[in-house]
C-alpha atoms as a PDB file:
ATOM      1  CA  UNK A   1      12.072  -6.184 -11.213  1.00  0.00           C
ATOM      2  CA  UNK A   2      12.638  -5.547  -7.514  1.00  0.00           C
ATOM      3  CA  UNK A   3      10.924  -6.259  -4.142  1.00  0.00           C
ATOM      4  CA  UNK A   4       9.853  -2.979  -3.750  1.00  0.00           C
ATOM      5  CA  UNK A   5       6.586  -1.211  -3.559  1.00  0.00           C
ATOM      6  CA  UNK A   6       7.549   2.609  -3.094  1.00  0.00           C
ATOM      7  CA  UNK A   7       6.011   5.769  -3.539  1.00  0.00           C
ATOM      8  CA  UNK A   8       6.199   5.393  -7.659  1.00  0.00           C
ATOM      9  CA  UNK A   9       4.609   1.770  -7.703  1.00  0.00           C
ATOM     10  CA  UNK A  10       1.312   2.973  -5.839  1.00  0.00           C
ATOM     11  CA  UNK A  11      -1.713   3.762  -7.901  1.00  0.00           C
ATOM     12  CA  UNK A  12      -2.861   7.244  -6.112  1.00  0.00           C
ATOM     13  CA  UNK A  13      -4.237   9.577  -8.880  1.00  0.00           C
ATOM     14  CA  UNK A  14      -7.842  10.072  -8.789  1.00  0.00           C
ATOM     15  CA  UNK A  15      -8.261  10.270 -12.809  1.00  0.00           C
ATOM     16  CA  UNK A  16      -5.977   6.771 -13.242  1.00  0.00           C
ATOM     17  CA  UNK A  17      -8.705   4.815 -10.285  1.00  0.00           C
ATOM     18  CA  UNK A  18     -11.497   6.285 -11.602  1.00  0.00           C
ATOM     19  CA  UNK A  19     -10.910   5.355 -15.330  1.00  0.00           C
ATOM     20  CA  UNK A  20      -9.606   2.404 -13.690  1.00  0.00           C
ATOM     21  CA  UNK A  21     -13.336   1.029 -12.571  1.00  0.00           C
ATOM     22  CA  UNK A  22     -15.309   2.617 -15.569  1.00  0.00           C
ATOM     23  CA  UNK A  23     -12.653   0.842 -18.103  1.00  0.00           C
ATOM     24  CA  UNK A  24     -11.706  -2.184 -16.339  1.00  0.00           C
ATOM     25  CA  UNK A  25     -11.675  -5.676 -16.218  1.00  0.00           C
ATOM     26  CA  UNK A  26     -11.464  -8.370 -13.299  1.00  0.00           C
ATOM     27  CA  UNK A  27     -10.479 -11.120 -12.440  1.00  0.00           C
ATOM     28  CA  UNK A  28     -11.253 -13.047  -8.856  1.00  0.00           C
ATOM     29  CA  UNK A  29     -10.204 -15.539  -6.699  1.00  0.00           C
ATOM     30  CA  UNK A  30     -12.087 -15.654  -3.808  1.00  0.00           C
ATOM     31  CA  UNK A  31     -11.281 -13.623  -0.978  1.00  0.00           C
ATOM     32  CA  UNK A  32      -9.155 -11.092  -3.468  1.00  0.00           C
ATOM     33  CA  UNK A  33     -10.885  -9.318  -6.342  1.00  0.00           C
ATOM     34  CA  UNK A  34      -8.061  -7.722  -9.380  1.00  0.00           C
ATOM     35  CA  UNK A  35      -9.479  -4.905 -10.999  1.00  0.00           C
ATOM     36  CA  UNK A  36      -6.728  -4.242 -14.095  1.00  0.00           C
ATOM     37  CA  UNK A  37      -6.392  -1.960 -17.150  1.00  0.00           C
ATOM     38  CA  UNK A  38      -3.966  -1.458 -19.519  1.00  0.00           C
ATOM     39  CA  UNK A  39      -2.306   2.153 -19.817  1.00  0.00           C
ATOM     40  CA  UNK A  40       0.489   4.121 -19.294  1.00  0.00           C
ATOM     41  CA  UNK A  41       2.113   6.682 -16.960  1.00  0.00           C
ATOM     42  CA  UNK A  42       3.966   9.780 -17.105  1.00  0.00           C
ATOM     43  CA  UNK A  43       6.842   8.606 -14.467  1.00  0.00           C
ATOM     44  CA  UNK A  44       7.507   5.563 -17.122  1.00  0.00           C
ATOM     45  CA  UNK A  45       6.845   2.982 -14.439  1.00  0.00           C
ATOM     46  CA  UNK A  46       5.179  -0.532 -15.620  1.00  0.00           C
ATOM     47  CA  UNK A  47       3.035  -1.398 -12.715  1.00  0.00           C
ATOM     48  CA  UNK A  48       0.925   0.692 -10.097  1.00  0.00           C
ATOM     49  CA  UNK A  49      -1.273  -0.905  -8.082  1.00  0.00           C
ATOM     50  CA  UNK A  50      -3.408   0.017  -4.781  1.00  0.00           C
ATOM     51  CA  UNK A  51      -5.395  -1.867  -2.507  1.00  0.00           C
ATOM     52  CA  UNK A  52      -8.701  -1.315  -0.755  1.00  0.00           C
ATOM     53  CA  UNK A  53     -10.972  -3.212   1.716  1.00  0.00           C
ATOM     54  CA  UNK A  54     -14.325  -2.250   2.074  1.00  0.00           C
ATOM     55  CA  UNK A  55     -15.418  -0.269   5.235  1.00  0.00           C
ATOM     56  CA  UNK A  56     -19.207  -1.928   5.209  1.00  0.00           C
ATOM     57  CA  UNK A  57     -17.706  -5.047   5.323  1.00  0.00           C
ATOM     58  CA  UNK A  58     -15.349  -4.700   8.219  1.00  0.00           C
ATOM     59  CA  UNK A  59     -15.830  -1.755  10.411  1.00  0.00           C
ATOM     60  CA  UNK A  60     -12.971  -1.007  12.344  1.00  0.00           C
ATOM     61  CA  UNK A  61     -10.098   1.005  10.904  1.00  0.00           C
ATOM     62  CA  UNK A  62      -7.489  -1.504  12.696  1.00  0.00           C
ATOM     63  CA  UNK A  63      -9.217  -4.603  10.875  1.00  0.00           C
ATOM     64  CA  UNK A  64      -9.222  -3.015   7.068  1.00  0.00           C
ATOM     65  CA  UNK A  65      -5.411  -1.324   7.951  1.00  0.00           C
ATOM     66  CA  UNK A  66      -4.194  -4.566   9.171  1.00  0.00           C
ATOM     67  CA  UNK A  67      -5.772  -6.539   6.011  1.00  0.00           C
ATOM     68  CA  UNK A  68      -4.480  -3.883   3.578  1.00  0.00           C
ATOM     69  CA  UNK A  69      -0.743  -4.526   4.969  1.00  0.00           C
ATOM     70  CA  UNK A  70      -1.450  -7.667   4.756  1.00  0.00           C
ATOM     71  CA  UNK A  71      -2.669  -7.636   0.998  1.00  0.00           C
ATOM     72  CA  UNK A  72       0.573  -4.840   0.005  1.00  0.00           C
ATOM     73  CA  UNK A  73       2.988  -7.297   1.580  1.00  0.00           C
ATOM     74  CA  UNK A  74       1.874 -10.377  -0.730  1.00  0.00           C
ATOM     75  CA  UNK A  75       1.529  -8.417  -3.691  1.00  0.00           C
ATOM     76  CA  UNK A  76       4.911  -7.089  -2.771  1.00  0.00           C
ATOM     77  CA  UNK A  77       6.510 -10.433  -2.783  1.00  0.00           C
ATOM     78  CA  UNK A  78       4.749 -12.163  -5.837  1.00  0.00           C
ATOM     79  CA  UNK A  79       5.286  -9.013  -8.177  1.00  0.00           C
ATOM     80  CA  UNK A  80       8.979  -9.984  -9.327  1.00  0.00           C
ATOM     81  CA  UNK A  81       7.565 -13.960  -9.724  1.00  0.00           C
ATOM     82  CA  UNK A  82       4.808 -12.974 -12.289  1.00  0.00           C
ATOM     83  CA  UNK A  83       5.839  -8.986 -13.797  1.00  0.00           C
ATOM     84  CA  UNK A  84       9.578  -9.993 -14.603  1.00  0.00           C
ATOM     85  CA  UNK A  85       9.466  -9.611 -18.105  1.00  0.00           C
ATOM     86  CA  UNK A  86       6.171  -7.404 -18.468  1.00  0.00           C
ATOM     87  CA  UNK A  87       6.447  -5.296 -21.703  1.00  0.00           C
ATOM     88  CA  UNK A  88       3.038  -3.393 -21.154  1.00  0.00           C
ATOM     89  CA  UNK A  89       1.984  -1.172 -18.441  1.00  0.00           C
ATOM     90  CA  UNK A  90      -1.106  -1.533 -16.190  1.00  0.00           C
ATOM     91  CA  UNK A  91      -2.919  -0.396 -13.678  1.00  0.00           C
ATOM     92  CA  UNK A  92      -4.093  -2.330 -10.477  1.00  0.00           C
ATOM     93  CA  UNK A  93      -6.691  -2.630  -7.669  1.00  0.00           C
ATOM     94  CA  UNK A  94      -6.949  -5.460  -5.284  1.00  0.00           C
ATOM     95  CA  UNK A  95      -9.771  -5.410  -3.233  1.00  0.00           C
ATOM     96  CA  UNK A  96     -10.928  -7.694  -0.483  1.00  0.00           C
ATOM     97  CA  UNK A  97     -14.145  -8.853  -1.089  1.00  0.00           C
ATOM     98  CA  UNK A  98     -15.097 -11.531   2.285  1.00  0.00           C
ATOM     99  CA  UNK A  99     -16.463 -10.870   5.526  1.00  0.00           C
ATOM    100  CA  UNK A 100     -14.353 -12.171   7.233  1.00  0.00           C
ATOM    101  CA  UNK A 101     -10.580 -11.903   8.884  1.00  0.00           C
ATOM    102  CA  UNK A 102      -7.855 -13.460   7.108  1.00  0.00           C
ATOM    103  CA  UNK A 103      -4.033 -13.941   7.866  1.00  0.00           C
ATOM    104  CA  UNK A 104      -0.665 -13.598   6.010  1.00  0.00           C
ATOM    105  CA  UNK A 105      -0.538 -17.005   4.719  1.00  0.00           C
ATOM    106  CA  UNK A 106      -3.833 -17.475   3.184  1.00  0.00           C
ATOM    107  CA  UNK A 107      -3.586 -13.805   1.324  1.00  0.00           C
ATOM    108  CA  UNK A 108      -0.265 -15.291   0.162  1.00  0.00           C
ATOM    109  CA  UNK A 109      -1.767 -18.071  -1.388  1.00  0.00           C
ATOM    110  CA  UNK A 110      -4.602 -16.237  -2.734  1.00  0.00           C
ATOM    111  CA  UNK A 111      -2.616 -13.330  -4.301  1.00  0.00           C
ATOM    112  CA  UNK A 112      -0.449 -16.320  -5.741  1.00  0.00           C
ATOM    113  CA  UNK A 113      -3.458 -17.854  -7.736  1.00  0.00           C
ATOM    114  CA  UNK A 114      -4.763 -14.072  -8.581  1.00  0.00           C
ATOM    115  CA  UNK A 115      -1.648 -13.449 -10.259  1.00  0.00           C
ATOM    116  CA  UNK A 116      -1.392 -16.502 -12.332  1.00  0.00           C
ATOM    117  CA  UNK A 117      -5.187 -15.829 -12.945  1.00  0.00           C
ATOM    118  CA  UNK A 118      -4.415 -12.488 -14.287  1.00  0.00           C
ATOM    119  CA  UNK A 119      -1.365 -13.267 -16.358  1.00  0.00           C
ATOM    120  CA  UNK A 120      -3.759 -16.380 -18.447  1.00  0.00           C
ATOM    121  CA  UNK A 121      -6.231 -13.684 -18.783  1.00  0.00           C
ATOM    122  CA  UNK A 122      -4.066 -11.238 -20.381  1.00  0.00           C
ATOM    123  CA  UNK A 123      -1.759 -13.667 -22.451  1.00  0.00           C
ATOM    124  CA  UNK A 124      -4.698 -14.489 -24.246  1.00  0.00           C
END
């Protein structure tokens, strides 16, 4: 599995997010919250994922843009570590869940743990 998060690794359809939340589970490690379901998709890809941060939470479009890059980028990086030898398919949405700012490295970490989280949850 590659570094990349291109146009057929993003979760976009409207049908896929909203089953997504009504079907779901979670897992969380605090600031990230990883909403996951097992399914398939048409293109044949194994992961899609998408992120969101919550516009009551932090106000400014610059703030939630610049933690959503922030939140892409890490997932972007860990993905190979954890997804390498994935058989099944899923769907993902990571959403930031604090108040407050964050920067690169502690996302990193976070999205790290949420990962390893998800991958104890699901090899059980």
């Amino acid at each position: 599995m590659s570094f990349k998060y291109g146009k057929k690794d993003k979760l976009k359809s409207k049908k896929n997010i909203e089953q997504l939340f009504n079907e779901g589970k979670a897992v969380t490690v605090f600031p990230l919250r990883l909403v996951y379901l097992e399914t398939s998709f048409d293109d044949g890809s194994a992961l899609k994922a998408g992120v969101s941060v919550s516009k009551r939470l932090h106000k400014t479009a610059v703030g939630r843009n610049t933690i959503k890059r922030l939140m892409r980028e890490a997932y972007r990086l860990n993905k190979p570590l954890y997804f390498n030898n994935s058989s099944a398919s899923y769907a993902f949405m990571i959403l930031y869940i604090s108040k407050d700012g964050t920067t690169f490295d502690k996302i990193d970490r976070t999205m790290k743990l949420l990962l390893k989280k998800f991958t104890k949850s699901v090899s059980k």
